[in-house]
Protein backbone atom coordinates (compact mmCIF):
# COMPACT_ATOMS: atom_id res chain seq x y z
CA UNK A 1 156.31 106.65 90.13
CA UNK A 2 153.54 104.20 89.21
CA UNK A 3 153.82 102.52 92.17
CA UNK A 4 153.60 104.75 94.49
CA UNK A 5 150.72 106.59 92.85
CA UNK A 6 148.91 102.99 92.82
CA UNK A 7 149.51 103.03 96.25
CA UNK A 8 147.83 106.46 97.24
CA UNK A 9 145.27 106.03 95.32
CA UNK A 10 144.53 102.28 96.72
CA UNK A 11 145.16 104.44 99.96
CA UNK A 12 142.51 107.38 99.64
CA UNK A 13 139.94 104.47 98.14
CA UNK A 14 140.02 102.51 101.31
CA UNK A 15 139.60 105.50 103.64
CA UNK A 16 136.57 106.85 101.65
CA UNK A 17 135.18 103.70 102.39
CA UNK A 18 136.01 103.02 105.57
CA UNK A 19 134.19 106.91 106.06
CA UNK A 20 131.38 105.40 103.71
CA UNK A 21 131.09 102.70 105.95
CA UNK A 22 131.36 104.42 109.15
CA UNK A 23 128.99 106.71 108.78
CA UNK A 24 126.64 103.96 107.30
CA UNK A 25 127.21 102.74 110.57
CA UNK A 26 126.24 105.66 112.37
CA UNK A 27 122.84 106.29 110.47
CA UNK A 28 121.71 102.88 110.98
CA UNK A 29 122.92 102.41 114.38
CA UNK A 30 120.92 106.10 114.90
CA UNK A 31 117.79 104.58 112.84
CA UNK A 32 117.40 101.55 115.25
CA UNK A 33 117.33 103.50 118.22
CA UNK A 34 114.52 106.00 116.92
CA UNK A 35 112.70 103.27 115.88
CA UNK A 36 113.00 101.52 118.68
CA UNK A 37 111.86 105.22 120.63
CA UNK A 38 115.45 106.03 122.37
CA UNK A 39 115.94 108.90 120.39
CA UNK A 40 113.02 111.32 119.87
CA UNK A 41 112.37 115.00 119.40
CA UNK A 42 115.74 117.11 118.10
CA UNK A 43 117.68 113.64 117.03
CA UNK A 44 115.10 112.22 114.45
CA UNK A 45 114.65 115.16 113.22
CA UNK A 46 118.58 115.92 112.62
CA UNK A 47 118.48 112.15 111.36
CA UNK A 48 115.80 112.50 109.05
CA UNK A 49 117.46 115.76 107.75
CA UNK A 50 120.90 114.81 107.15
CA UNK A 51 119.37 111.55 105.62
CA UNK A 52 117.24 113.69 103.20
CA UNK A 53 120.89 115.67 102.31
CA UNK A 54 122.62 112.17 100.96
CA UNK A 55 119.17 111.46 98.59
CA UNK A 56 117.22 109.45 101.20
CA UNK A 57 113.69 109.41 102.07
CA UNK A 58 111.90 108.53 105.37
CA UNK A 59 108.80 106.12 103.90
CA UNK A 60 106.35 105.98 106.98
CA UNK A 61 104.15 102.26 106.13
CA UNK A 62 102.35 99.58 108.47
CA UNK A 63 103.14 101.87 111.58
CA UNK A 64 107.15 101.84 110.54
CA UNK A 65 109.41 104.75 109.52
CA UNK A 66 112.05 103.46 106.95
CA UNK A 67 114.76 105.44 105.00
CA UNK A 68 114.81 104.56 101.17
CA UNK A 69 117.21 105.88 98.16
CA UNK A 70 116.01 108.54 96.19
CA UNK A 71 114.87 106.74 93.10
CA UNK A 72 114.38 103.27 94.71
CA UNK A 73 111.03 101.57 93.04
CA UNK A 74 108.93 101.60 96.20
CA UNK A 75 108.07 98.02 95.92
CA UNK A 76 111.73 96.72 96.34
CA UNK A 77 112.49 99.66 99.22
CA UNK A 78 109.84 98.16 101.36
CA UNK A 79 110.97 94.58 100.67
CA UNK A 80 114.77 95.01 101.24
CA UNK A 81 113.59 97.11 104.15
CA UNK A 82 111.40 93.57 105.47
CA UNK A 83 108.05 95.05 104.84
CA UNK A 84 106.09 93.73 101.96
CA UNK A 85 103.01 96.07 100.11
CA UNK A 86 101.27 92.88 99.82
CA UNK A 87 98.50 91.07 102.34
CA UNK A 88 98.19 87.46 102.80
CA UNK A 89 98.95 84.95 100.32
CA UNK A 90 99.69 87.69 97.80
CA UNK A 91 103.35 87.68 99.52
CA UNK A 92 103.58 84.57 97.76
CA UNK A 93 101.24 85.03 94.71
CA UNK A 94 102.45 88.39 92.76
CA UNK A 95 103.97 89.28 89.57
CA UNK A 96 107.15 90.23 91.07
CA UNK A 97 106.98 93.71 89.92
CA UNK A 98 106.00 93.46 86.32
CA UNK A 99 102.59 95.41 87.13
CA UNK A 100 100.27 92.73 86.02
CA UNK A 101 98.67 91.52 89.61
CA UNK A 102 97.40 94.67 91.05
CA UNK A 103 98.42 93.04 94.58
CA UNK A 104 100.81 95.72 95.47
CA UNK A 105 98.23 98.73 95.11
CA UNK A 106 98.71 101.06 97.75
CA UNK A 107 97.51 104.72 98.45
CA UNK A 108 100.60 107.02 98.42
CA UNK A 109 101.00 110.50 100.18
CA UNK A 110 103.82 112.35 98.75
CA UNK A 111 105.98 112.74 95.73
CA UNK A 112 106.56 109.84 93.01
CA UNK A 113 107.80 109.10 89.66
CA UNK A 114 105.88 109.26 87.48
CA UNK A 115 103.36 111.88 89.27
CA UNK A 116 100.73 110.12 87.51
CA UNK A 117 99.79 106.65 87.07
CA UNK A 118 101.42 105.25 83.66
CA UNK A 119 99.61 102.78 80.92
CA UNK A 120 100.50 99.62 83.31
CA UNK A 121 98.67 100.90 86.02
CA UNK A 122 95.99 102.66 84.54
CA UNK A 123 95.06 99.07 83.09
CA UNK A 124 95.73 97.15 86.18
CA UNK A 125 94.02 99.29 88.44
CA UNK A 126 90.52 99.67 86.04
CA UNK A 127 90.84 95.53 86.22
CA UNK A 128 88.66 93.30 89.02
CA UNK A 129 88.51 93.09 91.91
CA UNK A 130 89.72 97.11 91.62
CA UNK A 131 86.68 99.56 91.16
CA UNK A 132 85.96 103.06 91.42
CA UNK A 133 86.28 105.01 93.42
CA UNK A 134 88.63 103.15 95.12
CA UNK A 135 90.80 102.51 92.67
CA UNK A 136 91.13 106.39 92.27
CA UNK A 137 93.84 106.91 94.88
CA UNK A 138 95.57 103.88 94.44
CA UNK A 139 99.09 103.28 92.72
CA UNK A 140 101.14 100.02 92.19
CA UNK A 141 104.41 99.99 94.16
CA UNK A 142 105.87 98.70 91.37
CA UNK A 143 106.13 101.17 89.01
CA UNK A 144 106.31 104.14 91.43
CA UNK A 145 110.18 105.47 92.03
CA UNK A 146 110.61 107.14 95.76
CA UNK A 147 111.58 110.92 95.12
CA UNK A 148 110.82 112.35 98.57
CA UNK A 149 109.06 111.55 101.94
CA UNK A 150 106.11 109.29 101.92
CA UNK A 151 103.19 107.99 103.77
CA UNK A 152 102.20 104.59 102.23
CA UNK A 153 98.91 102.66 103.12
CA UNK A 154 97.93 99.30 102.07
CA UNK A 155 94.17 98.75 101.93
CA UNK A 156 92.63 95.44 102.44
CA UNK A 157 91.59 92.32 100.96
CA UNK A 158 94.02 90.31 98.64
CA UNK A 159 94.63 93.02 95.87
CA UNK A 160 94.58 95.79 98.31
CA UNK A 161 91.19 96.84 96.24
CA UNK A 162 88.76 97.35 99.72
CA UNK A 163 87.61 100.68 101.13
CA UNK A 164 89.27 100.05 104.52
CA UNK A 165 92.42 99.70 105.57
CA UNK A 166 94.62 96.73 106.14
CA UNK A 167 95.04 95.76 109.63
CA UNK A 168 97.88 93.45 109.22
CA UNK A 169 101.01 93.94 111.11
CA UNK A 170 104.36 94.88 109.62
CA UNK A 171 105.89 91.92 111.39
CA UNK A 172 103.88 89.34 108.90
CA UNK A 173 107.04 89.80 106.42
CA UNK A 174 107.63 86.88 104.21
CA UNK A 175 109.66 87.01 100.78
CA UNK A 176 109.80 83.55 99.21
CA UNK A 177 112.41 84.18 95.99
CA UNK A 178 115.56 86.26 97.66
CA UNK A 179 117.15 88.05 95.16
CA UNK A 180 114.70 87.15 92.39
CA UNK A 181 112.07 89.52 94.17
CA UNK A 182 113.82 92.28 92.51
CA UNK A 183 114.61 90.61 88.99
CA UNK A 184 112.65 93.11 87.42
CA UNK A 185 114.07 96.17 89.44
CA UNK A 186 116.91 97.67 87.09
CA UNK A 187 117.64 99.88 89.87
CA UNK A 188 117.84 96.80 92.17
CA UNK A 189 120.48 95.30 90.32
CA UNK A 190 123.04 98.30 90.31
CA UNK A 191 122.28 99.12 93.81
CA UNK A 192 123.03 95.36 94.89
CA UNK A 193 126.24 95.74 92.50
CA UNK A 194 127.30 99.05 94.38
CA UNK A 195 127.12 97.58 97.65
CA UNK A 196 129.97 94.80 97.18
């Protein structure tokens, strides 16, 4: 009897997956072509609906629309998703998530956790080159968890600290560490872990 139950169950496991990974196939193939403005109107929005049904998020940032896991640290989302809440050489120069740089300060429309700035970012963001009243509306990526759709800006200068908005394009992606981007992401790690 062991056998064949074995057998079944190795049986239903590989069709849930192959469904897992055919309608992963589906939503991304679907996500390209609205992005790339084949499919407007009635289809994003049925996208973007059924998306928000499975825990996913559209994050609109740099003049992109990405989808993102519900709980995802925002930083990490917009780097796996090649778009990076830092400008210039802070790509490069950042604390990799640990909240001490202030480079990935952004100004975020929508929900978060936590709904208010914690102790890291309260002390970042009252830290040069940051200043009021600037520094009112921003958040660190970093330590803010996706919970529903969002409208990110990045501000410029280095830090993200100016009054106007960044102008640079969501093509200038560069990541210089892989995997070790996320290092600090616990969510990161078990995500990564549940896609093998």
């Amino acid at each position: 009897h062991f056998p064949m139950m074995r057998s079944a169950a190795q049986s239903l496991a590989g069709s849930k997956v192959l469904v897992g990974a055919l309608l992963m196939s589906l939503l991304v193939k679907s996500s390209a072509r609205i992005l790339r403005g084949g499919a407007t109107g009635g289809a994003a929005t049925r996208l973007f609906a059924a998306a928000a049904e499975t825990g996913q998020y559209k994050v609109e940032f740099r003049g992109q629309t990405v989808l993102v896991n519900h709980g995802e640290l925002l930083r990490t989302s917009l780097l796996r998703r090649k778009l990076t809440p830092h400008n210039g050489q802070a790509k490069l120069i950042n604390c990799r998530g640990l909240g001490t740089c202030g480079t990935c300060a952004v100004r975020i429309e929508g929900p978060v956790e936590p709904a208010e700035k914690n102790s890291v970012e309260k002390l970042r963001l009252s830290l040069p080159p940051h200043r009021e009243p600037e520094n009112e509306r921003l958040r660190l990526a970093c330590q803010c968890r996706v919970t529903g759709d969002l409208r990110v800006t990045k501000m410029a200068g280095f830090w993200g600290q100016d009054a106007d908005e960044s102008n640079e394009p969501a093509e200038d992606f560069a990541t210089w560490f892989g995997e070790l981007e996320y290092l600090l992401d616990p969510t990161a790690k078990r995500k990564a872990g549940q896609e093998s």
